[in-house]
C-alpha atoms as a PDB file:
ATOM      1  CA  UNK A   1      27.693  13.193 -12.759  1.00  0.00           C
ATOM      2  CA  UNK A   2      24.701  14.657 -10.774  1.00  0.00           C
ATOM      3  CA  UNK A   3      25.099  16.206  -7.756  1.00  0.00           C
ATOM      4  CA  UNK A   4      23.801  14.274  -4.086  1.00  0.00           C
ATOM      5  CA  UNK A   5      20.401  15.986  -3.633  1.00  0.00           C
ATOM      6  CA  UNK A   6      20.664  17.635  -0.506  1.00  0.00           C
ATOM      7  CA  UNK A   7      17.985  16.545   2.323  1.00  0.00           C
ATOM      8  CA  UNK A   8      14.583  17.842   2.952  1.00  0.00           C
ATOM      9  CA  UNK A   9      14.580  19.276  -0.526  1.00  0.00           C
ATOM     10  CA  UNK A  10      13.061  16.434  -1.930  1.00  0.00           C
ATOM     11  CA  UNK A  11      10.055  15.149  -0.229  1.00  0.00           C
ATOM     12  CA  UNK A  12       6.651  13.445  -1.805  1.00  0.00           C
ATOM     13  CA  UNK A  13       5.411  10.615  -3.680  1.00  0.00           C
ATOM     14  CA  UNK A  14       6.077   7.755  -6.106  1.00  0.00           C
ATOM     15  CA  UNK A  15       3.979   5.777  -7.993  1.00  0.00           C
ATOM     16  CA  UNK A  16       5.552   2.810  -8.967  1.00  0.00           C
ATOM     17  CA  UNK A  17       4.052  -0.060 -11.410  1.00  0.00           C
ATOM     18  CA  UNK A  18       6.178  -3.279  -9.845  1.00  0.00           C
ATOM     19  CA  UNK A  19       6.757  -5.895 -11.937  1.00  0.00           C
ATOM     20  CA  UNK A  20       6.777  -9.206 -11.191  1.00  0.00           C
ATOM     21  CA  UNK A  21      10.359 -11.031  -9.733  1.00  0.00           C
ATOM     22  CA  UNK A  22      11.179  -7.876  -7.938  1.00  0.00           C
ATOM     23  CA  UNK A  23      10.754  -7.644  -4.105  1.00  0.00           C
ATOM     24  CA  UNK A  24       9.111  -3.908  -2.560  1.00  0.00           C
ATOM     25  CA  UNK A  25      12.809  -3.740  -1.038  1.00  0.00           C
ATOM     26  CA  UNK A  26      14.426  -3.635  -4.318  1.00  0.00           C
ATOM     27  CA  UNK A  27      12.211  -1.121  -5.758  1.00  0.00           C
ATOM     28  CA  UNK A  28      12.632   1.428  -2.584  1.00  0.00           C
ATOM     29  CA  UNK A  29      16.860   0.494  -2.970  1.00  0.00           C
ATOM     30  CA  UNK A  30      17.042   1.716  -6.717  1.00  0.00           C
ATOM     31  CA  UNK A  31      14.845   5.006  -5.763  1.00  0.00           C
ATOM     32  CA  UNK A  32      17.123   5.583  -2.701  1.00  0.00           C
ATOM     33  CA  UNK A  33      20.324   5.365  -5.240  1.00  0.00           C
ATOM     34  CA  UNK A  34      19.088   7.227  -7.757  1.00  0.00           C
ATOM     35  CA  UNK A  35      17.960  10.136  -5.535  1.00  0.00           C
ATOM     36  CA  UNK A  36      20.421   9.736  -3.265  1.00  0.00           C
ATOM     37  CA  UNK A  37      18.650   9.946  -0.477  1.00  0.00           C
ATOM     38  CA  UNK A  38      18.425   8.520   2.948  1.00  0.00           C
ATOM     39  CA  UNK A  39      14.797   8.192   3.660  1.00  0.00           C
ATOM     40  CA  UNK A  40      13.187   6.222   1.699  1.00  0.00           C
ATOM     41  CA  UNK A  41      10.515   3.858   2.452  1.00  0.00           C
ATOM     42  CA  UNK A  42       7.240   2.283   0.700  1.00  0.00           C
ATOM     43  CA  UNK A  43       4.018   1.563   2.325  1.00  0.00           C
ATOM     44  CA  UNK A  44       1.909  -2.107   1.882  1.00  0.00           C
ATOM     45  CA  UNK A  45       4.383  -4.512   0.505  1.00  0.00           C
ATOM     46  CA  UNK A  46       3.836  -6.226  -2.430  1.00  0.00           C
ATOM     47  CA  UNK A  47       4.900 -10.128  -2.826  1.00  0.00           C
ATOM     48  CA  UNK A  48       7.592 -10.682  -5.771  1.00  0.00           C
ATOM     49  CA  UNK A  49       5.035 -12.678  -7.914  1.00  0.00           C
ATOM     50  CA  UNK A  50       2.530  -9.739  -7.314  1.00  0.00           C
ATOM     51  CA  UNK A  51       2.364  -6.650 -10.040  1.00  0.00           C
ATOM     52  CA  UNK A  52       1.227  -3.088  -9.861  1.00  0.00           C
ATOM     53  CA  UNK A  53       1.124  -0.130  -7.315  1.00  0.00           C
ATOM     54  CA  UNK A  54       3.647   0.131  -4.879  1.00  0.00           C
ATOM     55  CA  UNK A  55       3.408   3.997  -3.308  1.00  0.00           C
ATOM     56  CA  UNK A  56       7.283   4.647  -2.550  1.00  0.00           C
ATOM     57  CA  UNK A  57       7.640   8.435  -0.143  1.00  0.00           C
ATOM     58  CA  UNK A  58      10.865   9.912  -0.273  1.00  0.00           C
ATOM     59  CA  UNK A  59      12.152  12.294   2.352  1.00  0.00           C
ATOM     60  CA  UNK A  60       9.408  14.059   4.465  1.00  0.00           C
ATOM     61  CA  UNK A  61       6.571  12.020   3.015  1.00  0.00           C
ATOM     62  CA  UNK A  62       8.047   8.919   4.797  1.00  0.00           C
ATOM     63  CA  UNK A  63       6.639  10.584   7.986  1.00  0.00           C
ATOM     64  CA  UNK A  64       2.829   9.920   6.245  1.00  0.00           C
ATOM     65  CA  UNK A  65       3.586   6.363   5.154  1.00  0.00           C
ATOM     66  CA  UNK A  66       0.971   5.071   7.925  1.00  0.00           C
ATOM     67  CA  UNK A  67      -2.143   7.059   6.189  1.00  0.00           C
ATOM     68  CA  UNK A  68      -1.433   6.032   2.496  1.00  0.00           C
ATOM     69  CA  UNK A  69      -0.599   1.984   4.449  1.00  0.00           C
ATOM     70  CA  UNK A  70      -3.944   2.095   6.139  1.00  0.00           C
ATOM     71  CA  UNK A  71      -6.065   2.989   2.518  1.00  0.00           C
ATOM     72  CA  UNK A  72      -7.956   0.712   0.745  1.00  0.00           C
ATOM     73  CA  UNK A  73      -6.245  -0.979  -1.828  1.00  0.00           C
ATOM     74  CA  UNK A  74      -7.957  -2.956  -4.918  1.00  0.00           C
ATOM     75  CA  UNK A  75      -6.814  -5.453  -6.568  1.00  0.00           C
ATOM     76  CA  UNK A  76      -7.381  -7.681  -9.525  1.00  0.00           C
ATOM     77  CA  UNK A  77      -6.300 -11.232  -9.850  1.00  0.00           C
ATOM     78  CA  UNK A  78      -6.906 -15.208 -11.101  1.00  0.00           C
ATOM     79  CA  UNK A  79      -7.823 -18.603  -9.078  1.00  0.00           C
ATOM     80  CA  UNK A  80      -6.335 -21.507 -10.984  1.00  0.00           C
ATOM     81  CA  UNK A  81      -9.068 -23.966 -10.125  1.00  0.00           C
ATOM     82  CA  UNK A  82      -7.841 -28.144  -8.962  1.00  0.00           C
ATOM     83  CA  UNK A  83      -4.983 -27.527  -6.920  1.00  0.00           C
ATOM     84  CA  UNK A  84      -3.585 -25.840  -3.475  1.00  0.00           C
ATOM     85  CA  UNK A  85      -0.302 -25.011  -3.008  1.00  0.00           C
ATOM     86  CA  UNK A  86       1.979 -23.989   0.135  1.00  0.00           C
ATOM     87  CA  UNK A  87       2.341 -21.067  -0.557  1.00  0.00           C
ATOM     88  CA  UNK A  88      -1.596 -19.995  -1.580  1.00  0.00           C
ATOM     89  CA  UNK A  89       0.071 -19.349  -5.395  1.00  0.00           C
ATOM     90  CA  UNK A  90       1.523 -20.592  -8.139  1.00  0.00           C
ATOM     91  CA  UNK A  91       5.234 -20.006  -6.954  1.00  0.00           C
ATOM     92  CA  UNK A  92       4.022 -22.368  -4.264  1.00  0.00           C
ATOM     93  CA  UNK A  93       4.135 -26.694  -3.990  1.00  0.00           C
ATOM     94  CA  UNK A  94       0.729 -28.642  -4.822  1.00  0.00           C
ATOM     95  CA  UNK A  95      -0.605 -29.734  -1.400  1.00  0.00           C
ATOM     96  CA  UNK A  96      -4.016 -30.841  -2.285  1.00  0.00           C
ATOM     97  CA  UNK A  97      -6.023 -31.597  -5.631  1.00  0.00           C
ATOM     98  CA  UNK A  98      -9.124 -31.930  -6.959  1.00  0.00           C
ATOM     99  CA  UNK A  99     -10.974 -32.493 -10.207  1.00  0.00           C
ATOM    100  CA  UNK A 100     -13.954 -31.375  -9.055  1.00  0.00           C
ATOM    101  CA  UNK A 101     -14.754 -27.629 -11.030  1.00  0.00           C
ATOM    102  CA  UNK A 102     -16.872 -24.868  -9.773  1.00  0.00           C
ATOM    103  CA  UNK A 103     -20.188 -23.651 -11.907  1.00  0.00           C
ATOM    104  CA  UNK A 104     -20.456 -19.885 -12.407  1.00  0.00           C
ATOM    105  CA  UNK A 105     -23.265 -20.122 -10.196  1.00  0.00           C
ATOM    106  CA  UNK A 106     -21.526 -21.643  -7.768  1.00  0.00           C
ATOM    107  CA  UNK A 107     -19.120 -18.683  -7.650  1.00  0.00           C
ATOM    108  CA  UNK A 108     -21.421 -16.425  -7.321  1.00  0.00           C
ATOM    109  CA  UNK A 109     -22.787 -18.182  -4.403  1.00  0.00           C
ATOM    110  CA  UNK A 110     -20.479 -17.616  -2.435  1.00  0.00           C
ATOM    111  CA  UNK A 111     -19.430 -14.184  -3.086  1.00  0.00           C
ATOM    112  CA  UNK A 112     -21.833 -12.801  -0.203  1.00  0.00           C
ATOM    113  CA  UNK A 113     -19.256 -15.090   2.603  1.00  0.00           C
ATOM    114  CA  UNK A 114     -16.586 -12.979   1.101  1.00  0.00           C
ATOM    115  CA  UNK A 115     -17.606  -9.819   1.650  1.00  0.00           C
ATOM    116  CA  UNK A 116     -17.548  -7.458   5.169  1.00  0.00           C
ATOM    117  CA  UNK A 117     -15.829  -7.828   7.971  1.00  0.00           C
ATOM    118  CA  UNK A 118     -14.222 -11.271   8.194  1.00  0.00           C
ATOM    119  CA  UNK A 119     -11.454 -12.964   9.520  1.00  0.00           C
ATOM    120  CA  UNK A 120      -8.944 -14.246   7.653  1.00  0.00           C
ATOM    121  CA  UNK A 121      -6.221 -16.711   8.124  1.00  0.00           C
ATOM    122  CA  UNK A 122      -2.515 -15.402   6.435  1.00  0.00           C
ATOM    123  CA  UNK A 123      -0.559 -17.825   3.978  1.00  0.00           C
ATOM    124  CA  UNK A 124       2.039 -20.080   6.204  1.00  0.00           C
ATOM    125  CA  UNK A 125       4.240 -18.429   3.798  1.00  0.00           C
ATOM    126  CA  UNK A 126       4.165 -14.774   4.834  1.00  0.00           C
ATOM    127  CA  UNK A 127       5.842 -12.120   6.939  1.00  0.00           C
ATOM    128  CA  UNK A 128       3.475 -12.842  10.180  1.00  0.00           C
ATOM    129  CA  UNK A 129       5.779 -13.622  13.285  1.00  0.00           C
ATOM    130  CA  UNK A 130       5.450 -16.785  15.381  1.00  0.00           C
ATOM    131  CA  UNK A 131       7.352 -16.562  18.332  1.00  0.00           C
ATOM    132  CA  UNK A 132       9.645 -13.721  16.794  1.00  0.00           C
ATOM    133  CA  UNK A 133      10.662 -15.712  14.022  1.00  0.00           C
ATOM    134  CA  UNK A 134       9.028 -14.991  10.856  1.00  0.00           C
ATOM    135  CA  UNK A 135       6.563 -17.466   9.094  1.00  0.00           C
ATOM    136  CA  UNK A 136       7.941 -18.032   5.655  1.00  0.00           C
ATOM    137  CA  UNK A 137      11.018 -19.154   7.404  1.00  0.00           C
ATOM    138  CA  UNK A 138       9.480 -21.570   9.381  1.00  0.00           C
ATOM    139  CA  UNK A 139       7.966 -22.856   6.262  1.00  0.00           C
ATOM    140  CA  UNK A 140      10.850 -23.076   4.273  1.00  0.00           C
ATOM    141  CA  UNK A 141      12.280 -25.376   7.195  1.00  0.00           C
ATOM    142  CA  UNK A 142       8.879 -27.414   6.812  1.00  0.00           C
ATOM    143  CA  UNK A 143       8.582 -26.625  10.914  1.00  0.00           C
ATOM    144  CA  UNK A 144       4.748 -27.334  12.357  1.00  0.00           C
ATOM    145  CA  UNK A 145       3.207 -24.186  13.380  1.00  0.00           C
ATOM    146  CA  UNK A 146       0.035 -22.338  13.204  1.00  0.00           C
ATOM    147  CA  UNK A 147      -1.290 -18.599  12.394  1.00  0.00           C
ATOM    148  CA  UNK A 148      -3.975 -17.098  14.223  1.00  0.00           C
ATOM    149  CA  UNK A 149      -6.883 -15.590  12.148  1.00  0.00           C
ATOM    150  CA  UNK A 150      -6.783 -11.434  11.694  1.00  0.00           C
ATOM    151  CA  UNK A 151      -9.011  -9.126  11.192  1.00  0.00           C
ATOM    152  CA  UNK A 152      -9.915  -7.613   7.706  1.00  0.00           C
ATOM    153  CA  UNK A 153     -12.603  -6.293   5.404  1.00  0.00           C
ATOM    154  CA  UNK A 154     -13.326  -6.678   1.976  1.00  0.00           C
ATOM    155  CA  UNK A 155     -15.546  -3.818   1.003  1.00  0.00           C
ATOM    156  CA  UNK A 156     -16.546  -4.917  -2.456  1.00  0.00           C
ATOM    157  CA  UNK A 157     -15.827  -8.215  -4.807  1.00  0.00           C
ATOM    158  CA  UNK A 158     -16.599  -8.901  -8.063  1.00  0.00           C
ATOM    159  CA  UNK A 159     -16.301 -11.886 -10.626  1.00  0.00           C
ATOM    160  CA  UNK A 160     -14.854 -10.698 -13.815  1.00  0.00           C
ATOM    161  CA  UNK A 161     -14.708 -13.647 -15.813  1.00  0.00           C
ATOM    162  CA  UNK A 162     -14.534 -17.509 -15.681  1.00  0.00           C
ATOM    163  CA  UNK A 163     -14.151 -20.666 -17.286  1.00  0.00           C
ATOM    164  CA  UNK A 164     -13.595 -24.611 -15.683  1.00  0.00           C
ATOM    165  CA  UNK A 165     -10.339 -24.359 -14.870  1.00  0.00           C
ATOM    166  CA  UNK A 166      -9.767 -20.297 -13.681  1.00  0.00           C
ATOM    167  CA  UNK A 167     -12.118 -17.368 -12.559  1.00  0.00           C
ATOM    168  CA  UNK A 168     -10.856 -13.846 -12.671  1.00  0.00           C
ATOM    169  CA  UNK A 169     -11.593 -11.101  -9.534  1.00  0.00           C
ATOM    170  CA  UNK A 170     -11.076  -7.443  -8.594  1.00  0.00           C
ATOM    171  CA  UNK A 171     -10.949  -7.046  -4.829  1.00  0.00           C
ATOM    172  CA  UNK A 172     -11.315  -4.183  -2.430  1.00  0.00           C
ATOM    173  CA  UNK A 173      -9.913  -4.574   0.597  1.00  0.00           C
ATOM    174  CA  UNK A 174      -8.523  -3.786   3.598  1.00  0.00           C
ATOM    175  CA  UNK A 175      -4.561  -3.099   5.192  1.00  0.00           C
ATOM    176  CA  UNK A 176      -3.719  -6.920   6.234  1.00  0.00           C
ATOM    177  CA  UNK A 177      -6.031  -8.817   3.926  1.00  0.00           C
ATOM    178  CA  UNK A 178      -3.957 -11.386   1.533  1.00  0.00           C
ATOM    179  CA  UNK A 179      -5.059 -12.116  -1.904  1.00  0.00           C
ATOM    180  CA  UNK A 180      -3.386 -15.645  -1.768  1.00  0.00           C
ATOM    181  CA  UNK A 181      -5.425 -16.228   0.920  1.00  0.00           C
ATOM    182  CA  UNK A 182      -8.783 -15.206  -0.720  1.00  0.00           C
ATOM    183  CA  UNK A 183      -8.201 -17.663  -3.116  1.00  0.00           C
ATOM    184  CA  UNK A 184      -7.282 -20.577  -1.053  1.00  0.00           C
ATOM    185  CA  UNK A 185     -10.311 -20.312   1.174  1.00  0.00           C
ATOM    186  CA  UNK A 186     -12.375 -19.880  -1.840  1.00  0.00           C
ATOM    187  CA  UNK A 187     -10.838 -23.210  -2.983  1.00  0.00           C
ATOM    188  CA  UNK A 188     -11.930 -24.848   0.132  1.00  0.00           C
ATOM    189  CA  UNK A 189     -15.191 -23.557   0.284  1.00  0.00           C
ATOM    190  CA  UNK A 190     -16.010 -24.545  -3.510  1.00  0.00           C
ATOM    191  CA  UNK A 191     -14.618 -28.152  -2.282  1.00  0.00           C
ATOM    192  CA  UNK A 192     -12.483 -27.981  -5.636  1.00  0.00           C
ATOM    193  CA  UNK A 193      -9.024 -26.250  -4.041  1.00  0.00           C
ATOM    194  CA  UNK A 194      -7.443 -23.292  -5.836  1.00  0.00           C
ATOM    195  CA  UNK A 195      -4.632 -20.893  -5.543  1.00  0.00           C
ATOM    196  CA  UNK A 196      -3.670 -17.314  -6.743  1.00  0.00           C
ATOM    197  CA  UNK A 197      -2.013 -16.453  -9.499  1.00  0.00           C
ATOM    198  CA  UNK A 198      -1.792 -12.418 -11.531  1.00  0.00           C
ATOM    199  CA  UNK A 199      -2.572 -10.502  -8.247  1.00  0.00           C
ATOM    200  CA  UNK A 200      -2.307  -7.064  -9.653  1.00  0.00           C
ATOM    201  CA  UNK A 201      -2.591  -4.084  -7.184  1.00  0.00           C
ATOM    202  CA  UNK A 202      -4.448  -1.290  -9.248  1.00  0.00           C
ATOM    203  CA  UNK A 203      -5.223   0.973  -6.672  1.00  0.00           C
ATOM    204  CA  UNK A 204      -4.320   2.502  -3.430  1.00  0.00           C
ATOM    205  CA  UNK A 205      -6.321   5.043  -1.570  1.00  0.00           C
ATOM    206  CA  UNK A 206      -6.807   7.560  -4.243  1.00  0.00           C
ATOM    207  CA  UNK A 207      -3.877   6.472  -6.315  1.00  0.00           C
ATOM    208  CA  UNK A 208      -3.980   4.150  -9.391  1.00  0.00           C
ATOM    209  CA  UNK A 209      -2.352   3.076 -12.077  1.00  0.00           C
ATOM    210  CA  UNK A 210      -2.936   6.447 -14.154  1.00  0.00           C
ATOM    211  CA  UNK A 211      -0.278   8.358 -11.474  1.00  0.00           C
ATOM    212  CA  UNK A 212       2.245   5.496 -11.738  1.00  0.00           C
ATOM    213  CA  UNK A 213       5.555   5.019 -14.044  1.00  0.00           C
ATOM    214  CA  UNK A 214       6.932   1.542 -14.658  1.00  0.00           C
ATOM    215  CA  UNK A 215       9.513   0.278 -13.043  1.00  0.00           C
ATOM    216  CA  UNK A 216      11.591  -0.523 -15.832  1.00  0.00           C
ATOM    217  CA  UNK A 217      11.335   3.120 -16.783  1.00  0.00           C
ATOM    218  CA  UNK A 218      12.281   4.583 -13.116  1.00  0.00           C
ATOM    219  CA  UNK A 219      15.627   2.909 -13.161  1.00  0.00           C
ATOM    220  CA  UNK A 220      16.271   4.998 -16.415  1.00  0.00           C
ATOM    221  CA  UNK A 221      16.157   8.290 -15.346  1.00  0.00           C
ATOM    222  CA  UNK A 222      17.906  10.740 -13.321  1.00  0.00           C
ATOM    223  CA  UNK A 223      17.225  12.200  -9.859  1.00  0.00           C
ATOM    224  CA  UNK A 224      16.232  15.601 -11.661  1.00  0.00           C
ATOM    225  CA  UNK A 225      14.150  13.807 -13.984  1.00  0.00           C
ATOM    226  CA  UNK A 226      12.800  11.097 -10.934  1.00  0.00           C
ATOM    227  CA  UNK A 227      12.045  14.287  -8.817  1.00  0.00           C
ATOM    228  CA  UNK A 228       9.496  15.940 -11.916  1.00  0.00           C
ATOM    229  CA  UNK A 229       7.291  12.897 -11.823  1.00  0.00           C
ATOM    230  CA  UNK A 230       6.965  12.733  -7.619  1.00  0.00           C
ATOM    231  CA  UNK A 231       3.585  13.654  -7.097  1.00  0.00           C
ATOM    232  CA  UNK A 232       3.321  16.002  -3.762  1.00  0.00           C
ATOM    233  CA  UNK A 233       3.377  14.892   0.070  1.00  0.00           C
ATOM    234  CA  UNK A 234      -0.302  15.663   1.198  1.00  0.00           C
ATOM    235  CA  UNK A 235      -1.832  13.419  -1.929  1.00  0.00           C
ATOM    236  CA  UNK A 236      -2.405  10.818   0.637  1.00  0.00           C
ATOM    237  CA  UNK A 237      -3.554  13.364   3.968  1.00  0.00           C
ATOM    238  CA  UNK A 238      -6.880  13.919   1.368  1.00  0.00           C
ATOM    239  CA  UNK A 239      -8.874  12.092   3.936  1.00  0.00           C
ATOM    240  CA  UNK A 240      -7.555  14.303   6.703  1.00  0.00           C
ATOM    241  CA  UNK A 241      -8.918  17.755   7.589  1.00  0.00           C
ATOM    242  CA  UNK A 242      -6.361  20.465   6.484  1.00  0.00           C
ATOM    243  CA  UNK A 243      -5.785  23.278   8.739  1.00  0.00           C
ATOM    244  CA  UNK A 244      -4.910  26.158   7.252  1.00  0.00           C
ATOM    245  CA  UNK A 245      -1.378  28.167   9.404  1.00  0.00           C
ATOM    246  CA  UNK A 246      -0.940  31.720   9.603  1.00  0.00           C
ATOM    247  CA  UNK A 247       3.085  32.932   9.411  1.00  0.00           C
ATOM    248  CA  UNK A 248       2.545  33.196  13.168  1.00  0.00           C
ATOM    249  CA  UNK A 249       0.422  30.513  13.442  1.00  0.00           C
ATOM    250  CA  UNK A 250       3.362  28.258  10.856  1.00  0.00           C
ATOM    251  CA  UNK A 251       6.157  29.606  13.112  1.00  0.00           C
ATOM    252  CA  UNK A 252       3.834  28.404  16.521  1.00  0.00           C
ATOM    253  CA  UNK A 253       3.583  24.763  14.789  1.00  0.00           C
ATOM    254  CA  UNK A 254       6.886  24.296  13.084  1.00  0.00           C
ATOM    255  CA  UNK A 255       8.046  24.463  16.608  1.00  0.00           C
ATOM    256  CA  UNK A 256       5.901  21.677  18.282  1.00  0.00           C
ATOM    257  CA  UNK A 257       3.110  23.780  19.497  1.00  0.00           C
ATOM    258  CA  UNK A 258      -0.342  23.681  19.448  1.00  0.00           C
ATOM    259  CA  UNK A 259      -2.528  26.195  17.676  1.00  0.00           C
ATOM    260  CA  UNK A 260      -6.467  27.503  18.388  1.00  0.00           C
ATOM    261  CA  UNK A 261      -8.569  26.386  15.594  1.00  0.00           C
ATOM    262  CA  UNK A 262     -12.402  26.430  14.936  1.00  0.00           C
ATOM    263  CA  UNK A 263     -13.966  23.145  16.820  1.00  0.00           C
ATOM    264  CA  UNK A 264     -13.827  20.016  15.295  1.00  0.00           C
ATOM    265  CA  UNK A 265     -14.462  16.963  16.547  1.00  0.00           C
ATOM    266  CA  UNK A 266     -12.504  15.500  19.355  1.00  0.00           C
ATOM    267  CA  UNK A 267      -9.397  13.482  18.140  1.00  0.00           C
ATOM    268  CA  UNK A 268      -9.784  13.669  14.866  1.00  0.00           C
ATOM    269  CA  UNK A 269      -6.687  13.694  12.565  1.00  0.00           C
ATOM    270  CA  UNK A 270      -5.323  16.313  11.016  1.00  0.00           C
ATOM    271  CA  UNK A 271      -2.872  17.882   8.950  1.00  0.00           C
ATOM    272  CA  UNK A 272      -1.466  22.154   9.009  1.00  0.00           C
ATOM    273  CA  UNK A 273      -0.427  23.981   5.875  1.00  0.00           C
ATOM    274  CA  UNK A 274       1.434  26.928   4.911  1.00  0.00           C
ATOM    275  CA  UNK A 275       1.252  28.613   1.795  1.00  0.00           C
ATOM    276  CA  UNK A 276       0.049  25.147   0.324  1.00  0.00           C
ATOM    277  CA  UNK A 277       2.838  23.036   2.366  1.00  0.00           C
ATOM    278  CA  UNK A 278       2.053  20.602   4.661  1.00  0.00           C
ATOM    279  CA  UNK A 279       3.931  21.394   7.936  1.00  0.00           C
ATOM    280  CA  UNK A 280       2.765  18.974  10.766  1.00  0.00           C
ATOM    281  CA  UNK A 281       0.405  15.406  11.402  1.00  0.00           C
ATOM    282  CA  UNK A 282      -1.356  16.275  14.405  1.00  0.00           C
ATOM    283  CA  UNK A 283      -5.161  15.949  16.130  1.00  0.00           C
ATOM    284  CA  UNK A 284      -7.459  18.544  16.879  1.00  0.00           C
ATOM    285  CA  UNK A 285      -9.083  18.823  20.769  1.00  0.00           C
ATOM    286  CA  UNK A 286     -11.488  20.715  20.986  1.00  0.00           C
ATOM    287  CA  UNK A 287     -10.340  24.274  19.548  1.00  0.00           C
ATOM    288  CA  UNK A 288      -6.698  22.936  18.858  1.00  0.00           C
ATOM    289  CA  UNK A 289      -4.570  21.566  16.741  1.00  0.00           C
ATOM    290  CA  UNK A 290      -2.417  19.595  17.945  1.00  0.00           C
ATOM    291  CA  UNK A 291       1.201  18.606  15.963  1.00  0.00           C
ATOM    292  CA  UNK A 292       2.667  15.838  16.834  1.00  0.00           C
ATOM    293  CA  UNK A 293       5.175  15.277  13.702  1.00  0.00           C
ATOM    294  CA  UNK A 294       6.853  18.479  12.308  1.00  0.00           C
ATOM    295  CA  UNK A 295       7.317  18.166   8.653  1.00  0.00           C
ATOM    296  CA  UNK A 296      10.404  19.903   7.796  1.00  0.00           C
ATOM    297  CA  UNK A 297       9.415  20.801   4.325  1.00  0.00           C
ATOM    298  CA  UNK A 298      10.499  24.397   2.541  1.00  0.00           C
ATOM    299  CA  UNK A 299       6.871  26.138   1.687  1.00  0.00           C
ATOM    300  CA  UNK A 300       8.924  27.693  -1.192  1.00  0.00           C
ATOM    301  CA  UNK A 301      10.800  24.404  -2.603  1.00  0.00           C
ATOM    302  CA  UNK A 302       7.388  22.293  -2.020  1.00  0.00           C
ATOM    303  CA  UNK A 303       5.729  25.487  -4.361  1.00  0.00           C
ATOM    304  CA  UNK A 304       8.077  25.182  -7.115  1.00  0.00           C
ATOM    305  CA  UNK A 305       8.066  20.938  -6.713  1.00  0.00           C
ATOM    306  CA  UNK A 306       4.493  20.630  -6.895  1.00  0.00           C
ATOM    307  CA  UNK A 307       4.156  23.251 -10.580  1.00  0.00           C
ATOM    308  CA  UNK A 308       6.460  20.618 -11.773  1.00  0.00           C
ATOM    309  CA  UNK A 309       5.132  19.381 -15.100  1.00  0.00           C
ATOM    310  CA  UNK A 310       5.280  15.071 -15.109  1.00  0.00           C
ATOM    311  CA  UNK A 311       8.072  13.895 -17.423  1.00  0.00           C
END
């Protein structure tokens, strides 16, 4: 029987390929157990019906879950034409149908109203709160209420395929934007009603499916063996300007202080290093850096971690 792993010594990045019937939750529990570890978390959850990337950060990493929740993220997924469901998919009740079918051109009509910034309203079925109480239990109690529209932006959208009764999409979007909900409104707008079904998340920030094991694979392996494939902490801080720490300068920032550094712009994030370890989140102002979350990762552990060869 393996040993507990002991805390801070195991700190990065997961790539996991989530299959459908499995919530985020239930992914980030069977990491946790198998690395026994306390901090654990996942960032952008991905509906049970939903497949693909789900970026899990274990131990130190946890602290950067907001950068790699606030990427991008592409995804690629169906609209069953002639029906609208409750729940924007096909887990969901029929609500409406039609037997009216879009054309191809018709499609790619209205591509251009789904592209930019837009707003979007979520599925009544979703985590959004109303009042404190979350909206998919509302739903499931068939209670009256209404969502308010958010903010997104879908920076690219393509038609992959289609026939009558289903056209297939890959999506780039925004933190926020729902896939269910893409396809709904495209169902109203084509005046033939549709829903979701195969949402596949294939990428996230600069992660995609070619760093990610399979579930089903994860849950066979051992902490050592879990630990060989976690890709390093600061894959996700790429966006980020790295400062570079002296061993005065490290010892200055591992203790909360701020640093002179050559000018950058003001209040722009950034991330220190020593000896290739990422040591503190901060902002620079004017000529310093400013930390404002230590990470409390071992330059020499994170060194031999990051040689590791993937399993």
């Amino acid at each position: 029987m393996e040993k507990p792993v002991k805390q801070n010594r195991v700190n990065g990045w997961l790539v996991i390929d989530k299959p459908t019937g499995l919530t985020s939750y239930a992914v980030v529990a069977a990491i946790k157990k198998i690395l026994k570890v306390k901090k654990v978390g996942h960032a952008g959850t991905l509906d049970p019906q939903a497949t693909g990337i789900l970026s899990v950060a274990v131990g130190e990493a946890t602290k950067t879950i907001c950068y790699q929740a606030d990427a991008k993220k592409t995804y690629s997924f169906k609209v069953i034409w002639g029906a609208q469901t409750d729940t924007d998919d096909a887990d969901g009740q029929i609500i409406n149908q039609s037997t009216s079918r879009p054309k191809q051109s018709d499609l790619l009509d209205i591509l251009s109203s789904f592209s930019g910034p837009l707003k979007q309203i979520p599925p009544k079925f979703s985590a959004k709160k109303i009042k404190g109480k979350r909206a998919y239990k509302l739903a499931r109690k068939s209670e009256t209420f209404n969502l308010s529209p958010v903010s997104i932006e879908i920076f690219n959208i393509e038609l992959i395929n289609s026939s009558s009764d289903f056209a297939s999409f890959i999506v780039t979007c925004s933190k926020g934007t729902y896939v269910r909900a893409i396809a709904r409104d495209m169902g109203l707008a084509l005046s033939c009603y549709g829903h979701a079904t195969s949402i596949r998340r294939i990428k996230v920030g600069s992660l995609d499916l070619s760093s990610s094991i399979k579930f089903d694979q994860v849950i066979g392996l051992s902490s050592s063996e879990l630990m060989n494939i976690m890709l390093p902490t600061e894959i996700v801080l790429a966006n980020l300007v790295e400062i570079k720490c002296t061993k005065n300068e490290f010892q200055k920032v591992s203790n909360g202080q701020s640093i002179k550094i050559d000018t950058l712009i003001k209040n722009q994030k950034a991330w220190a290093s020593f000896q290739g370890s990422p040591i503190a989140l901060g902002v620079s102002d004017d000529n310093l850096f400013i930390p404002n979350r230590i990470l409390k990762i071992d330059p020499q552990i994170h060194s031999s971690n990051a040689n590791r060869e993937n399993i």
